[in-house]
PDB file of N, CA and C in Angstrom:
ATOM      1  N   UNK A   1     244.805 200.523  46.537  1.00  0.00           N
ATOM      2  CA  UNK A   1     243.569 201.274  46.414  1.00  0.00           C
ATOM      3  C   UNK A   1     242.499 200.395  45.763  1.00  0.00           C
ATOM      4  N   UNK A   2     240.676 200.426  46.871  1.00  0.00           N
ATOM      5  CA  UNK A   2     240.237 199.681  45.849  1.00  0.00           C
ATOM      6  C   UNK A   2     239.876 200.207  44.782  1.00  0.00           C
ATOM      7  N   UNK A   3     239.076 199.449  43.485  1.00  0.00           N
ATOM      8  CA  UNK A   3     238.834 200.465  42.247  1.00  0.00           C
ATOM      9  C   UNK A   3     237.572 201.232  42.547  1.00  0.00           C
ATOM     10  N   UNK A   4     237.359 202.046  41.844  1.00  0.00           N
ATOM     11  CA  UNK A   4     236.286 203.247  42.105  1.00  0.00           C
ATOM     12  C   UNK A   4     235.002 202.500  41.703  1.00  0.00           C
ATOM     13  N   UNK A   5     234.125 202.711  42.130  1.00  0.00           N
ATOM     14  CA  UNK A   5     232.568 202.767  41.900  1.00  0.00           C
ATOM     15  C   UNK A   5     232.004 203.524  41.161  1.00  0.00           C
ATOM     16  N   UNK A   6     231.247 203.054  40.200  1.00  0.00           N
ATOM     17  CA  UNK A   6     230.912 203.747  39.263  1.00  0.00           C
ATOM     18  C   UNK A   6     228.976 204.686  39.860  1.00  0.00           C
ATOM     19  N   UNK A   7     228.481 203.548  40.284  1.00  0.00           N
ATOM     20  CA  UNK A   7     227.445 204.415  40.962  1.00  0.00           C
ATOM     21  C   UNK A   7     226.987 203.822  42.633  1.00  0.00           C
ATOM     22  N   UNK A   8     226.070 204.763  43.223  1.00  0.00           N
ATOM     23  CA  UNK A   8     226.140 204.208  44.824  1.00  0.00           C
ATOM     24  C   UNK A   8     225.561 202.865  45.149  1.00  0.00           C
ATOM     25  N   UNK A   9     226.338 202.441  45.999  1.00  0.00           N
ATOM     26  CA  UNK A   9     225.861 200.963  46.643  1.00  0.00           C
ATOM     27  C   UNK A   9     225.261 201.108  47.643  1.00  0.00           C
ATOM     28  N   UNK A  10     223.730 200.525  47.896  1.00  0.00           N
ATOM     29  CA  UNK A  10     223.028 200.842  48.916  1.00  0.00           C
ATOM     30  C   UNK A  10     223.281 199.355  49.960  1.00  0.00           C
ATOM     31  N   UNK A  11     223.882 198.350  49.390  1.00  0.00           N
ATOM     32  CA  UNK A  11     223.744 197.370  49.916  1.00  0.00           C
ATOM     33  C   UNK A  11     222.788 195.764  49.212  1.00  0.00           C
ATOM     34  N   UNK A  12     222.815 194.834  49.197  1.00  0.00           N
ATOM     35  CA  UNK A  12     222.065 194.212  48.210  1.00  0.00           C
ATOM     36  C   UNK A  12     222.724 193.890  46.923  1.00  0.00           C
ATOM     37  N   UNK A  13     222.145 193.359  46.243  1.00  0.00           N
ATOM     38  CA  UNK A  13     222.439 193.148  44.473  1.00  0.00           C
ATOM     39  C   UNK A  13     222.072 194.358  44.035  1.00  0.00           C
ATOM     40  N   UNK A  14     222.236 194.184  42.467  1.00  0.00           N
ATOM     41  CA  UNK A  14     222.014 194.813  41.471  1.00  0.00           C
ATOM     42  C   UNK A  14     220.086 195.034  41.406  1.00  0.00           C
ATOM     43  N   UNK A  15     219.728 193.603  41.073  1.00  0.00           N
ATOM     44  CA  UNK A  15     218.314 193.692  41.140  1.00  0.00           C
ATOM     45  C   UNK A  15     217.243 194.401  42.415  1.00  0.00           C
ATOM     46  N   UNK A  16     217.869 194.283  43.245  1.00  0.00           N
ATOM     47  CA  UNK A  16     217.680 194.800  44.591  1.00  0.00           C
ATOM     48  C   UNK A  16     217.916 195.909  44.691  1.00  0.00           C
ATOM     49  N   UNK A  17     218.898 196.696  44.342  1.00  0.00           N
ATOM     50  CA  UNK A  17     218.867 198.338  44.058  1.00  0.00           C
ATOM     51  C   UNK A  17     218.225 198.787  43.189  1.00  0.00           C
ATOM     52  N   UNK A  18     217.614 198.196  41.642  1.00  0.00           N
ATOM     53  CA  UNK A  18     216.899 198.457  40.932  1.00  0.00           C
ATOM     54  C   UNK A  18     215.170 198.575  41.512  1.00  0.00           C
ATOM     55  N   UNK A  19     215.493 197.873  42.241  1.00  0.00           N
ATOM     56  CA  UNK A  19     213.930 197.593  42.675  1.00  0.00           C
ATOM     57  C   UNK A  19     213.593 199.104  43.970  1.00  0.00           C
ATOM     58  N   UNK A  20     214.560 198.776  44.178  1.00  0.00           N
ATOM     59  CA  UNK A  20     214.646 199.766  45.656  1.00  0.00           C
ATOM     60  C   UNK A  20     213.939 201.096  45.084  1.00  0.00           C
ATOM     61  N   UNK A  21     215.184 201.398  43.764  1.00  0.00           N
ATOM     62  CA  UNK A  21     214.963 203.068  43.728  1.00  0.00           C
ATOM     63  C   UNK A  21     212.987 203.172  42.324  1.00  0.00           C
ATOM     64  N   UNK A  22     213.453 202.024  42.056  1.00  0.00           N
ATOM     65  CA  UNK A  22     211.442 201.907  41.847  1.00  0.00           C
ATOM     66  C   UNK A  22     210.500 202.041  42.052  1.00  0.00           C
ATOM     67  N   UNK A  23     210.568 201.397  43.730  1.00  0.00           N
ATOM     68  CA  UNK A  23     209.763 201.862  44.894  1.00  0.00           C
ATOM     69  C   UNK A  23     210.248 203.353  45.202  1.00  0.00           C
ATOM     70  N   UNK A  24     210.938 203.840  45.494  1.00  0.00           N
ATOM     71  CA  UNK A  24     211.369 205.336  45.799  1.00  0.00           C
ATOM     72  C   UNK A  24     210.683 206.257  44.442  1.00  0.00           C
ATOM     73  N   UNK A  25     210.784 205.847  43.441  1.00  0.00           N
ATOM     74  CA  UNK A  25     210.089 206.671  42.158  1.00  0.00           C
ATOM     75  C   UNK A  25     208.834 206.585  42.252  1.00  0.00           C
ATOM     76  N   UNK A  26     207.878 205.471  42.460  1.00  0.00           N
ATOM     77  CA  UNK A  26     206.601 205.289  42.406  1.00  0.00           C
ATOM     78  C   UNK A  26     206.201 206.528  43.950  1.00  0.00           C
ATOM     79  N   UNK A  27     206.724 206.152  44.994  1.00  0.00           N
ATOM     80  CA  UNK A  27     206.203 207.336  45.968  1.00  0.00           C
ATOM     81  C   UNK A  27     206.196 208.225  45.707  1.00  0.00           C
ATOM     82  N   UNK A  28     207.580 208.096  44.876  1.00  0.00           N
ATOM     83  CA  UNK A  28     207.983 210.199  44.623  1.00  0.00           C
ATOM     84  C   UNK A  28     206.532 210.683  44.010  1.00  0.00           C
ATOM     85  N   UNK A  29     206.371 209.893  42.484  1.00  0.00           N
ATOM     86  CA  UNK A  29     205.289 210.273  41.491  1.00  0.00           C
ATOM     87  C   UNK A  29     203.673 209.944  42.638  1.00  0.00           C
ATOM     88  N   UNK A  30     203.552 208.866  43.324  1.00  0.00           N
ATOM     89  CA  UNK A  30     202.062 208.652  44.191  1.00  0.00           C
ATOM     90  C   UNK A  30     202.412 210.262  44.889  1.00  0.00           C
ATOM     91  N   UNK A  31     203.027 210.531  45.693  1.00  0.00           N
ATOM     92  CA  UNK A  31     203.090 211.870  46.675  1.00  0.00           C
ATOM     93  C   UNK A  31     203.557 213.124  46.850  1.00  0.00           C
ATOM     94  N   UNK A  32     204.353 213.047  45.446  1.00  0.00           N
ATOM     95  CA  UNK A  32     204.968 213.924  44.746  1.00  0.00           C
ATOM     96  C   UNK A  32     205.757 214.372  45.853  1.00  0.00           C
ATOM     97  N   UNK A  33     206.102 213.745  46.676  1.00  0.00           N
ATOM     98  CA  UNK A  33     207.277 214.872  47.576  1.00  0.00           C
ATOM     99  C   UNK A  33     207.263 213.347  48.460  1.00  0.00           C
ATOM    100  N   UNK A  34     209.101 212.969  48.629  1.00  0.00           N
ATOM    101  CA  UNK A  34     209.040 211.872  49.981  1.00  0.00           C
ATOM    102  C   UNK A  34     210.580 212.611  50.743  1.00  0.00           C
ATOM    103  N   UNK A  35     210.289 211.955  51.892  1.00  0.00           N
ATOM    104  CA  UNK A  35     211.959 212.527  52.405  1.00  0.00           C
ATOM    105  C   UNK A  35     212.057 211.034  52.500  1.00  0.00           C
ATOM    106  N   UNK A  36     213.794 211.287  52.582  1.00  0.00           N
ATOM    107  CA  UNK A  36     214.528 209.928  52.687  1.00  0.00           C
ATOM    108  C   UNK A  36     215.909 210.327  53.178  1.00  0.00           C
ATOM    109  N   UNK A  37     217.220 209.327  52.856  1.00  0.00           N
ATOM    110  CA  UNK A  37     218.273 209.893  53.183  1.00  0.00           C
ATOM    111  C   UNK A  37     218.910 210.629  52.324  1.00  0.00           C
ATOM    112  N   UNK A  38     220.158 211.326  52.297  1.00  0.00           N
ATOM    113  CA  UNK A  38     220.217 212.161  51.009  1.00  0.00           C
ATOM    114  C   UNK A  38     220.626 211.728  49.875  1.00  0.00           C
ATOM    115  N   UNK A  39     221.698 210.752  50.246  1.00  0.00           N
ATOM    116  CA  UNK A  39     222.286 209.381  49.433  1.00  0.00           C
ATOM    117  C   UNK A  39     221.019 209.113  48.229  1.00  0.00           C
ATOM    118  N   UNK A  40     220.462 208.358  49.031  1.00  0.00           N
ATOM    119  CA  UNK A  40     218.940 207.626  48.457  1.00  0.00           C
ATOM    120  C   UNK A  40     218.150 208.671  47.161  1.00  0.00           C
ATOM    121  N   UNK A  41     218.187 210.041  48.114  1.00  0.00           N
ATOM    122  CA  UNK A  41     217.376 211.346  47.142  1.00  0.00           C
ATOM    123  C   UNK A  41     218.584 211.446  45.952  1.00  0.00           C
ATOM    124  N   UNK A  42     219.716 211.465  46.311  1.00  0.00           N
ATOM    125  CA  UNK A  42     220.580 211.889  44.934  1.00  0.00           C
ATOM    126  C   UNK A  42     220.737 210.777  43.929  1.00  0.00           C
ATOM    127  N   UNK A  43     220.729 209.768  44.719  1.00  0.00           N
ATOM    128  CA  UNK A  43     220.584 208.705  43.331  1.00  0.00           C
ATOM    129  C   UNK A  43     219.081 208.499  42.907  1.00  0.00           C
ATOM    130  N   UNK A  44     218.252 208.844  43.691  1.00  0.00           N
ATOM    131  CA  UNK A  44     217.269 208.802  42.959  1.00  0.00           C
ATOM    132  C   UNK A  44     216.706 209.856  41.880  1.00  0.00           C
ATOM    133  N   UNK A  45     217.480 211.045  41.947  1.00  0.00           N
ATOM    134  CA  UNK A  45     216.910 212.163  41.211  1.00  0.00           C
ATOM    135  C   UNK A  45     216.833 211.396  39.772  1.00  0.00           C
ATOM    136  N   UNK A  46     217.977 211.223  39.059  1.00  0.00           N
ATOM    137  CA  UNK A  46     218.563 211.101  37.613  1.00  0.00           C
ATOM    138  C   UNK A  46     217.443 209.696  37.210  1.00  0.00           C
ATOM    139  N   UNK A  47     217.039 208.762  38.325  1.00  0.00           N
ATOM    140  CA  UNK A  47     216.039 207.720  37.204  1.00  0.00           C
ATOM    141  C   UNK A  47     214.620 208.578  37.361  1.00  0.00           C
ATOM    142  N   UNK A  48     214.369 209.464  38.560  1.00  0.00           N
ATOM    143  CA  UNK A  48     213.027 210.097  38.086  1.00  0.00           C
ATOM    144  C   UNK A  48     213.307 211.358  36.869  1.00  0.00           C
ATOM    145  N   UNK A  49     214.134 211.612  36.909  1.00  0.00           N
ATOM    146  CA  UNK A  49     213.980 212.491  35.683  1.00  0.00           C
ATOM    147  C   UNK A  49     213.816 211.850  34.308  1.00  0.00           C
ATOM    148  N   UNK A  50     214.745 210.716  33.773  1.00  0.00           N
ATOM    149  CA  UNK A  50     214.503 209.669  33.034  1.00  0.00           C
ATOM    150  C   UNK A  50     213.142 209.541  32.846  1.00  0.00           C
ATOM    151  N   UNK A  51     212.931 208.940  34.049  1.00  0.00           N
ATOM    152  CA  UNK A  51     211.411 208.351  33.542  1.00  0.00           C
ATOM    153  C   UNK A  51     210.042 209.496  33.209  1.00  0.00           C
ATOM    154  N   UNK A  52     210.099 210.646  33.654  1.00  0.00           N
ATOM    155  CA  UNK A  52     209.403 212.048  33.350  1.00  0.00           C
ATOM    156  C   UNK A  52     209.510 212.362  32.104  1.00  0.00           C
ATOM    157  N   UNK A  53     211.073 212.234  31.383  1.00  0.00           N
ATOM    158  CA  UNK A  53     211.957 212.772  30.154  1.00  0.00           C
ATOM    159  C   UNK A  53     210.798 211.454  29.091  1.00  0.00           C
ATOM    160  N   UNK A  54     210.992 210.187  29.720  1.00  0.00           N
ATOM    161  CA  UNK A  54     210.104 209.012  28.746  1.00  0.00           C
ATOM    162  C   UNK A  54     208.662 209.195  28.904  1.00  0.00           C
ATOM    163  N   UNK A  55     208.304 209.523  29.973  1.00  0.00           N
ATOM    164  CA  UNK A  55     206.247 210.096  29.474  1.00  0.00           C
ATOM    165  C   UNK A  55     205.765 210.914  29.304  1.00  0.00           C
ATOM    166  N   UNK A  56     207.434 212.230  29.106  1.00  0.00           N
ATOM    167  CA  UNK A  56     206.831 213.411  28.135  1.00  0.00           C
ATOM    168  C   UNK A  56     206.714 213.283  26.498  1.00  0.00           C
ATOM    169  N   UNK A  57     207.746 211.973  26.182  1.00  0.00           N
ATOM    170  CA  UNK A  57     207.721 211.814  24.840  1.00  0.00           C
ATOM    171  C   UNK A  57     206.507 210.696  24.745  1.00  0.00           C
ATOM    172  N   UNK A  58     205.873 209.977  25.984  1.00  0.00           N
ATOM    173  CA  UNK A  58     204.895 209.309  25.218  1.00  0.00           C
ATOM    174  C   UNK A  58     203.226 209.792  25.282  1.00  0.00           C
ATOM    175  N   UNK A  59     203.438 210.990  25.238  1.00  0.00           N
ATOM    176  CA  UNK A  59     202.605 211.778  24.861  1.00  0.00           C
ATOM    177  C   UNK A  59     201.917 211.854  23.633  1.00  0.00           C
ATOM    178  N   UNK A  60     202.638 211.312  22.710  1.00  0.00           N
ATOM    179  CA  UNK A  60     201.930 211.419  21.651  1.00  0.00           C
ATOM    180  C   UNK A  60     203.081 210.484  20.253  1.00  0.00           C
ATOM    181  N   UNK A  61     203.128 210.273  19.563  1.00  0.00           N
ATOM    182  CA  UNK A  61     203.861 209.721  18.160  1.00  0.00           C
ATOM    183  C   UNK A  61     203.836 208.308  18.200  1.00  0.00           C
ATOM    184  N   UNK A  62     204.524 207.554  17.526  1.00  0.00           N
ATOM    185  CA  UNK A  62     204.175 206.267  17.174  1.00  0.00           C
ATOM    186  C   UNK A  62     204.932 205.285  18.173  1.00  0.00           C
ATOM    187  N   UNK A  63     205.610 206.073  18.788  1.00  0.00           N
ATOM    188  CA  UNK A  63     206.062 204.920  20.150  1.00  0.00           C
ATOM    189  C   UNK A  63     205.418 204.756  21.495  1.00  0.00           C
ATOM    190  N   UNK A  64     204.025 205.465  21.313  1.00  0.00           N
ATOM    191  CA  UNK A  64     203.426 205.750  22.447  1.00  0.00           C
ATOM    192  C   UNK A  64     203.343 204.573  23.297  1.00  0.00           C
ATOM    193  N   UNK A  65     202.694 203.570  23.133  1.00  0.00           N
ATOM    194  CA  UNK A  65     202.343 202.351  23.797  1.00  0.00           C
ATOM    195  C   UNK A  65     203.954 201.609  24.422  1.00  0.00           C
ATOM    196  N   UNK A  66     205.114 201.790  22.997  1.00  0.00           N
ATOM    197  CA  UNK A  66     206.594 201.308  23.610  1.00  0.00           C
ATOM    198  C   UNK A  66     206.874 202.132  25.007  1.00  0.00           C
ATOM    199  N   UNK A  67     206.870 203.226  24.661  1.00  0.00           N
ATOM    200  CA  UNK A  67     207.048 204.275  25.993  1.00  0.00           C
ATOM    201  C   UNK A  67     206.133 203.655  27.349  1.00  0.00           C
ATOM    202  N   UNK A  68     205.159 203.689  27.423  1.00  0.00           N
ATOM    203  CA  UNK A  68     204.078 203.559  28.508  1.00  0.00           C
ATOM    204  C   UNK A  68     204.998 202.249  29.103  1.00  0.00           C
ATOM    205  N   UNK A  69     204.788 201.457  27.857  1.00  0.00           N
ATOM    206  CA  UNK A  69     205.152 199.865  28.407  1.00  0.00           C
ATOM    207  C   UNK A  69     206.699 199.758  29.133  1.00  0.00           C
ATOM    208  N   UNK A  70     207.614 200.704  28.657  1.00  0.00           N
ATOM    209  CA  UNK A  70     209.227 200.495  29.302  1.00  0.00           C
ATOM    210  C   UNK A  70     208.523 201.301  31.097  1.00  0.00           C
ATOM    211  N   UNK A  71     208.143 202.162  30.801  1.00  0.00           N
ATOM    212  CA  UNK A  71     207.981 202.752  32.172  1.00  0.00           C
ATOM    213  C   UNK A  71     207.437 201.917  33.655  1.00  0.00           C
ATOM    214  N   UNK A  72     206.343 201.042  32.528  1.00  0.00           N
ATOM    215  CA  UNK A  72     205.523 200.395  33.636  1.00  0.00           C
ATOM    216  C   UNK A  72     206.490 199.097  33.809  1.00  0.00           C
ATOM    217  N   UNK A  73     207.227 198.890  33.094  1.00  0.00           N
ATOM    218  CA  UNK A  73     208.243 197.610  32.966  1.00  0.00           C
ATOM    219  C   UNK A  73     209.234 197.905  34.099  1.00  0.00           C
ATOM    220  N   UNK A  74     209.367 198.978  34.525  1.00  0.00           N
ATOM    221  CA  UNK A  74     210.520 199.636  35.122  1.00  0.00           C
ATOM    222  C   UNK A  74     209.968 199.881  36.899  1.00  0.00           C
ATOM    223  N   UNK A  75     208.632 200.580  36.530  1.00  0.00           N
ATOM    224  CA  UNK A  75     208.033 200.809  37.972  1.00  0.00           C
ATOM    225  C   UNK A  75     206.876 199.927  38.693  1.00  0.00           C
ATOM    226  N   UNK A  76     206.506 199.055  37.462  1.00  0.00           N
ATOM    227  CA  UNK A  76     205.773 197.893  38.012  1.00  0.00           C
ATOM    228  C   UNK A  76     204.325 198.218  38.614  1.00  0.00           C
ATOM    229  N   UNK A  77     204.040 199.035  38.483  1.00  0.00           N
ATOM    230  CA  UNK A  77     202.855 199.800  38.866  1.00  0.00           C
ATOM    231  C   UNK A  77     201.974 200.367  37.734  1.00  0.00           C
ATOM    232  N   UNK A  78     200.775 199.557  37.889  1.00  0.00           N
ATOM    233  CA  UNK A  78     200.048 200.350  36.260  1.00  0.00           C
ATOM    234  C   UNK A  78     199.207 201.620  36.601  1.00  0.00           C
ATOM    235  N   UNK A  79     198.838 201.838  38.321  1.00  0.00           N
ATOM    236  CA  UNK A  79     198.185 203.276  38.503  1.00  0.00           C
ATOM    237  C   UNK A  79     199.801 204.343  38.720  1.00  0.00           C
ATOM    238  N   UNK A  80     200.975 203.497  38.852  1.00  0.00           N
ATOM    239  CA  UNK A  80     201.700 204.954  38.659  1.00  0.00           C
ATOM    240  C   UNK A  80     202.286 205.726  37.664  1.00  0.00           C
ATOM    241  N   UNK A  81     202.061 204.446  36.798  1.00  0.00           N
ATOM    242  CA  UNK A  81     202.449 204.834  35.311  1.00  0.00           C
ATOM    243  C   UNK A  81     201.568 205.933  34.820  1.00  0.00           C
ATOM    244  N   UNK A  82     200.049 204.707  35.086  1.00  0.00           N
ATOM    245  CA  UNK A  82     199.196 205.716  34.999  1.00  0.00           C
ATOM    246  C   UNK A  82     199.365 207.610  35.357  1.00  0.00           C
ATOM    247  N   UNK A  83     199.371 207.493  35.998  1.00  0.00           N
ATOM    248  CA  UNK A  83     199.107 209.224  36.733  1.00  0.00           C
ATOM    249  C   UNK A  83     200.799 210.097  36.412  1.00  0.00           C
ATOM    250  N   UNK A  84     201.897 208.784  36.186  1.00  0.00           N
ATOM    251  CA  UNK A  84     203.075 209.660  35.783  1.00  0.00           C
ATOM    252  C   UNK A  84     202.979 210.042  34.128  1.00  0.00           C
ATOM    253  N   UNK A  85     202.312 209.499  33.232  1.00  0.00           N
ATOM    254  CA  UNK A  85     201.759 209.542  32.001  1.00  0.00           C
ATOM    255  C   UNK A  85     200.881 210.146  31.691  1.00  0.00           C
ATOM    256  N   UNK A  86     200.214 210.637  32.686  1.00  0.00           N
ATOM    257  CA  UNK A  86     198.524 211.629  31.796  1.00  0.00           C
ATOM    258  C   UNK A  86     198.565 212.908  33.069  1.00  0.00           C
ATOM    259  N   UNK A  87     199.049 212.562  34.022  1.00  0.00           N
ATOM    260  CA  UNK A  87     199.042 213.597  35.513  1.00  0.00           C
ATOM    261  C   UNK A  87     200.519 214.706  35.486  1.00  0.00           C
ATOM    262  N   UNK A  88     201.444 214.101  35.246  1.00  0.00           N
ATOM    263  CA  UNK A  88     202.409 214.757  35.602  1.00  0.00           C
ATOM    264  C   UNK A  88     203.253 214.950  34.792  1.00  0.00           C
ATOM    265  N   UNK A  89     203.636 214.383  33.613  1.00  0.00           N
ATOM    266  CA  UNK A  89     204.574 214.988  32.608  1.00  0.00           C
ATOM    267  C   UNK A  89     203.705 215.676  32.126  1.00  0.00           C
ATOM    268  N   UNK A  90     202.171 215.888  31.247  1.00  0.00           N
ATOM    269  CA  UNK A  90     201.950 217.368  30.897  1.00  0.00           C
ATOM    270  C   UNK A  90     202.263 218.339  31.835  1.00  0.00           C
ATOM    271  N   UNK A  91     202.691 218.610  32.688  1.00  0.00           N
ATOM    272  CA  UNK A  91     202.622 219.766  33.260  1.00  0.00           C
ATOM    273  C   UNK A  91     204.286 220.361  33.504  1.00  0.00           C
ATOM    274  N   UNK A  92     204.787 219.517  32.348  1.00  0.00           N
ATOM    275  CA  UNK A  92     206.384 219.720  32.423  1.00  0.00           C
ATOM    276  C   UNK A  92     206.611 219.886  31.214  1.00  0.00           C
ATOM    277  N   UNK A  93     205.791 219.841  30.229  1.00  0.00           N
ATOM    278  CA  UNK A  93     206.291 220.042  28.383  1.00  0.00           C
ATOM    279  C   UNK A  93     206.925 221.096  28.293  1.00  0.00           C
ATOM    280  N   UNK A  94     206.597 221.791  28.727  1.00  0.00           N
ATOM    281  CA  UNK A  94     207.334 223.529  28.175  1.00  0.00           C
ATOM    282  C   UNK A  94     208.783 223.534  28.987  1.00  0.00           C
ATOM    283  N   UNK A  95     209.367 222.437  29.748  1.00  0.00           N
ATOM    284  CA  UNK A  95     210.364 222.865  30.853  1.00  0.00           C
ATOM    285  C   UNK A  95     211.439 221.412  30.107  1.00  0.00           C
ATOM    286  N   UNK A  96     212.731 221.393  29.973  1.00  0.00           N
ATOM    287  CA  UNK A  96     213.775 220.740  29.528  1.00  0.00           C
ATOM    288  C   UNK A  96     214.531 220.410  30.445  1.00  0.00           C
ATOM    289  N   UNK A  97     214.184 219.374  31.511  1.00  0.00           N
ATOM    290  CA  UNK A  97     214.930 218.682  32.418  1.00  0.00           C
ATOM    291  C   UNK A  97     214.387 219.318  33.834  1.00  0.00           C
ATOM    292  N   UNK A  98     215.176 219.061  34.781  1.00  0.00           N
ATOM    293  CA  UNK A  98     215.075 219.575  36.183  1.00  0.00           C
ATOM    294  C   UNK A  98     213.729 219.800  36.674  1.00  0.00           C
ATOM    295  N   UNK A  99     213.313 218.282  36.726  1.00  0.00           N
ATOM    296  CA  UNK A  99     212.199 218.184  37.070  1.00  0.00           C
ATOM    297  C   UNK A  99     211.840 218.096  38.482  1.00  0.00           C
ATOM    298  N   UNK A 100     213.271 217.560  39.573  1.00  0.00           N
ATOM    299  CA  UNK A 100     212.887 217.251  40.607  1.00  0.00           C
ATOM    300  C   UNK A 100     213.610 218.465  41.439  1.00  0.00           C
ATOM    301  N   UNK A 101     213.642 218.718  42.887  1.00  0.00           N
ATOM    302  CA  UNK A 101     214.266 219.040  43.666  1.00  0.00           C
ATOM    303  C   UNK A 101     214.247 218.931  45.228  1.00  0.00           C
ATOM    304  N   UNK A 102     216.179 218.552  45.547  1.00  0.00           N
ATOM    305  CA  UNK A 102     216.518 217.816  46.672  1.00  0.00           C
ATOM    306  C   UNK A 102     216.560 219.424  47.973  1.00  0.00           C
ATOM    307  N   UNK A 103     216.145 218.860  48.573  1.00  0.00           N
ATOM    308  CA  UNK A 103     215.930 219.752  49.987  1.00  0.00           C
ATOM    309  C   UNK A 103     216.925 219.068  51.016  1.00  0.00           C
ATOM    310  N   UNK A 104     217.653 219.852  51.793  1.00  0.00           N
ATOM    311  CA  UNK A 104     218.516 218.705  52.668  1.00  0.00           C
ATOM    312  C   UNK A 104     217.407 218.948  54.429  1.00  0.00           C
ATOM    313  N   UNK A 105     217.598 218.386  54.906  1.00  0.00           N
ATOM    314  CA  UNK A 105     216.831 218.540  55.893  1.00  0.00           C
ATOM    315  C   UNK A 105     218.101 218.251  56.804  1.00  0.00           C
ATOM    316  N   UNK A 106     218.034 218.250  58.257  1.00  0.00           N
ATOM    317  CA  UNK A 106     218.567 217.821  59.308  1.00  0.00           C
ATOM    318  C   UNK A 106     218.819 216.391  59.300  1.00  0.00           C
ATOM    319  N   UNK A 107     219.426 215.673  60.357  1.00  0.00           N
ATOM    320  CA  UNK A 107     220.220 214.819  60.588  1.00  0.00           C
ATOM    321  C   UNK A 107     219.018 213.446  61.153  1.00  0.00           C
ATOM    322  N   UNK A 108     218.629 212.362  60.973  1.00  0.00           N
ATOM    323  CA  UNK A 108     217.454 211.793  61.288  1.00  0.00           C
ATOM    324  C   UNK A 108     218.273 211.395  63.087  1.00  0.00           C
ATOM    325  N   UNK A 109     216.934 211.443  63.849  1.00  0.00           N
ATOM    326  CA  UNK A 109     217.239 211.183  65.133  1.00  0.00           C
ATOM    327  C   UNK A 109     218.140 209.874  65.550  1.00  0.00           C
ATOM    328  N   UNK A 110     217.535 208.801  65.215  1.00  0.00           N
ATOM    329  CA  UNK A 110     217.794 207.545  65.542  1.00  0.00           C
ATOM    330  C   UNK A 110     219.194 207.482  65.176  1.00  0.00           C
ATOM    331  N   UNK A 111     219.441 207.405  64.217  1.00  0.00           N
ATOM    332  CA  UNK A 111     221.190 207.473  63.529  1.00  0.00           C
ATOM    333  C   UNK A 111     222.124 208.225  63.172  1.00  0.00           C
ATOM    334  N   UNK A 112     221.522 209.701  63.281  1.00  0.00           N
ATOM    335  CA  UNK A 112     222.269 210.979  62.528  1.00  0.00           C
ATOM    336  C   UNK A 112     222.736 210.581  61.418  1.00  0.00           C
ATOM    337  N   UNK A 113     221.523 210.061  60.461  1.00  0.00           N
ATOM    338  CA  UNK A 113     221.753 210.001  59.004  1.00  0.00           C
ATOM    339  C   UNK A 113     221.168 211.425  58.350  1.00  0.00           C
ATOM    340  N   UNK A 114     221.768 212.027  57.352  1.00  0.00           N
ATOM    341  CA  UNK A 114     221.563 212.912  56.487  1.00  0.00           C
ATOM    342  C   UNK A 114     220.053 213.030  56.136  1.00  0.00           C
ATOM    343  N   UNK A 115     219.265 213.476  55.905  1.00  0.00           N
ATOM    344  CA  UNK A 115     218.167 213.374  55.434  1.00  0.00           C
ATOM    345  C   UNK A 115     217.729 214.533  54.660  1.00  0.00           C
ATOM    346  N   UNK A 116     217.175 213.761  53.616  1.00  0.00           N
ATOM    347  CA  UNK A 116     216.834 214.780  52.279  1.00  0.00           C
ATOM    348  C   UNK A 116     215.212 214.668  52.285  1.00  0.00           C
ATOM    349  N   UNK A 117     214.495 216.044  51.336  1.00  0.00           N
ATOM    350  CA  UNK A 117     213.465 215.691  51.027  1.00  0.00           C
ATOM    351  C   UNK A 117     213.485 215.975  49.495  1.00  0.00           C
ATOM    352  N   UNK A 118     213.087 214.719  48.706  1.00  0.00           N
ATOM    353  CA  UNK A 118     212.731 215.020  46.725  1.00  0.00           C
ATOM    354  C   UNK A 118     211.489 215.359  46.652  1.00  0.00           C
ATOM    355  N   UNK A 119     211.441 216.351  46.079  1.00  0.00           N
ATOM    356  CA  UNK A 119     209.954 216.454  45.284  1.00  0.00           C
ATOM    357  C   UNK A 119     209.842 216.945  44.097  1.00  0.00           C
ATOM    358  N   UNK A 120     209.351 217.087  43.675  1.00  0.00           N
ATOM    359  CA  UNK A 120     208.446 217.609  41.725  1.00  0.00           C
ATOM    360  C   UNK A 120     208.205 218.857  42.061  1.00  0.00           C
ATOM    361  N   UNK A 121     209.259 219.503  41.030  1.00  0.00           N
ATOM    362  CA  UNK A 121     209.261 221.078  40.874  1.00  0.00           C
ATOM    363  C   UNK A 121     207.707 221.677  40.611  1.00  0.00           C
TER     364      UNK A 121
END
């Protein structure tokens, strides 16, 4: 038996899946709603919630600027930080997690891959 996997392999390195689901977070937060495959949507839920969970706390106290800076360190984008930092975590303060939600959609034509849609509750 081989040994188990601890989380999904899309294919690529390490840095290369990091990057991947980066780009997948920055759309999510630019369009607030993307479809993809479902794979892709479920591993992506848990780093957009993360990163929502980090620019509701940098809202305000003395780590503000540390906060901003890990996020944008992470998504590489200073207008998505932007707008995920002043646009979209206020409008989640009063709510404790479960920020996103996966929609399954039908089967994509070309491949009969699974297809999901994420978006911001």
């Amino acid at each position: 038996m081989p040994t188990p996997r601890r989380a999904r392999n899309f294919g690529g390195d390490a840095a290369h899946q990091r990057l991947m689901m980066a780009n997948l977070a920055a759309s999510l937060f630019a369009a607030e709603a993307i479809v993809t495959t479902e794979a892709k949507a479920k591993a992506l839920r848990p780093v957009a919630e993360k990163l929502i969970t980090k620019a509701k706390k940098a809202q305000d106290g003395p780590l503000r600027v540390h906060r901003i800076r890990q996020i944008q360190g992470y998504l590489g984008d200073r207008e998505m930080t932007h707008k995920l930092v002043n646009d979209v975590a206020p409008r989640y303060e009063a709510r404790n997690g479960g920020y996103t939600r996966v929609l399954k959609l039908g089967p994509r034509q070309g491949d009969n891959a699974r297809m999901a849609r994420i978006e911001l509750v």
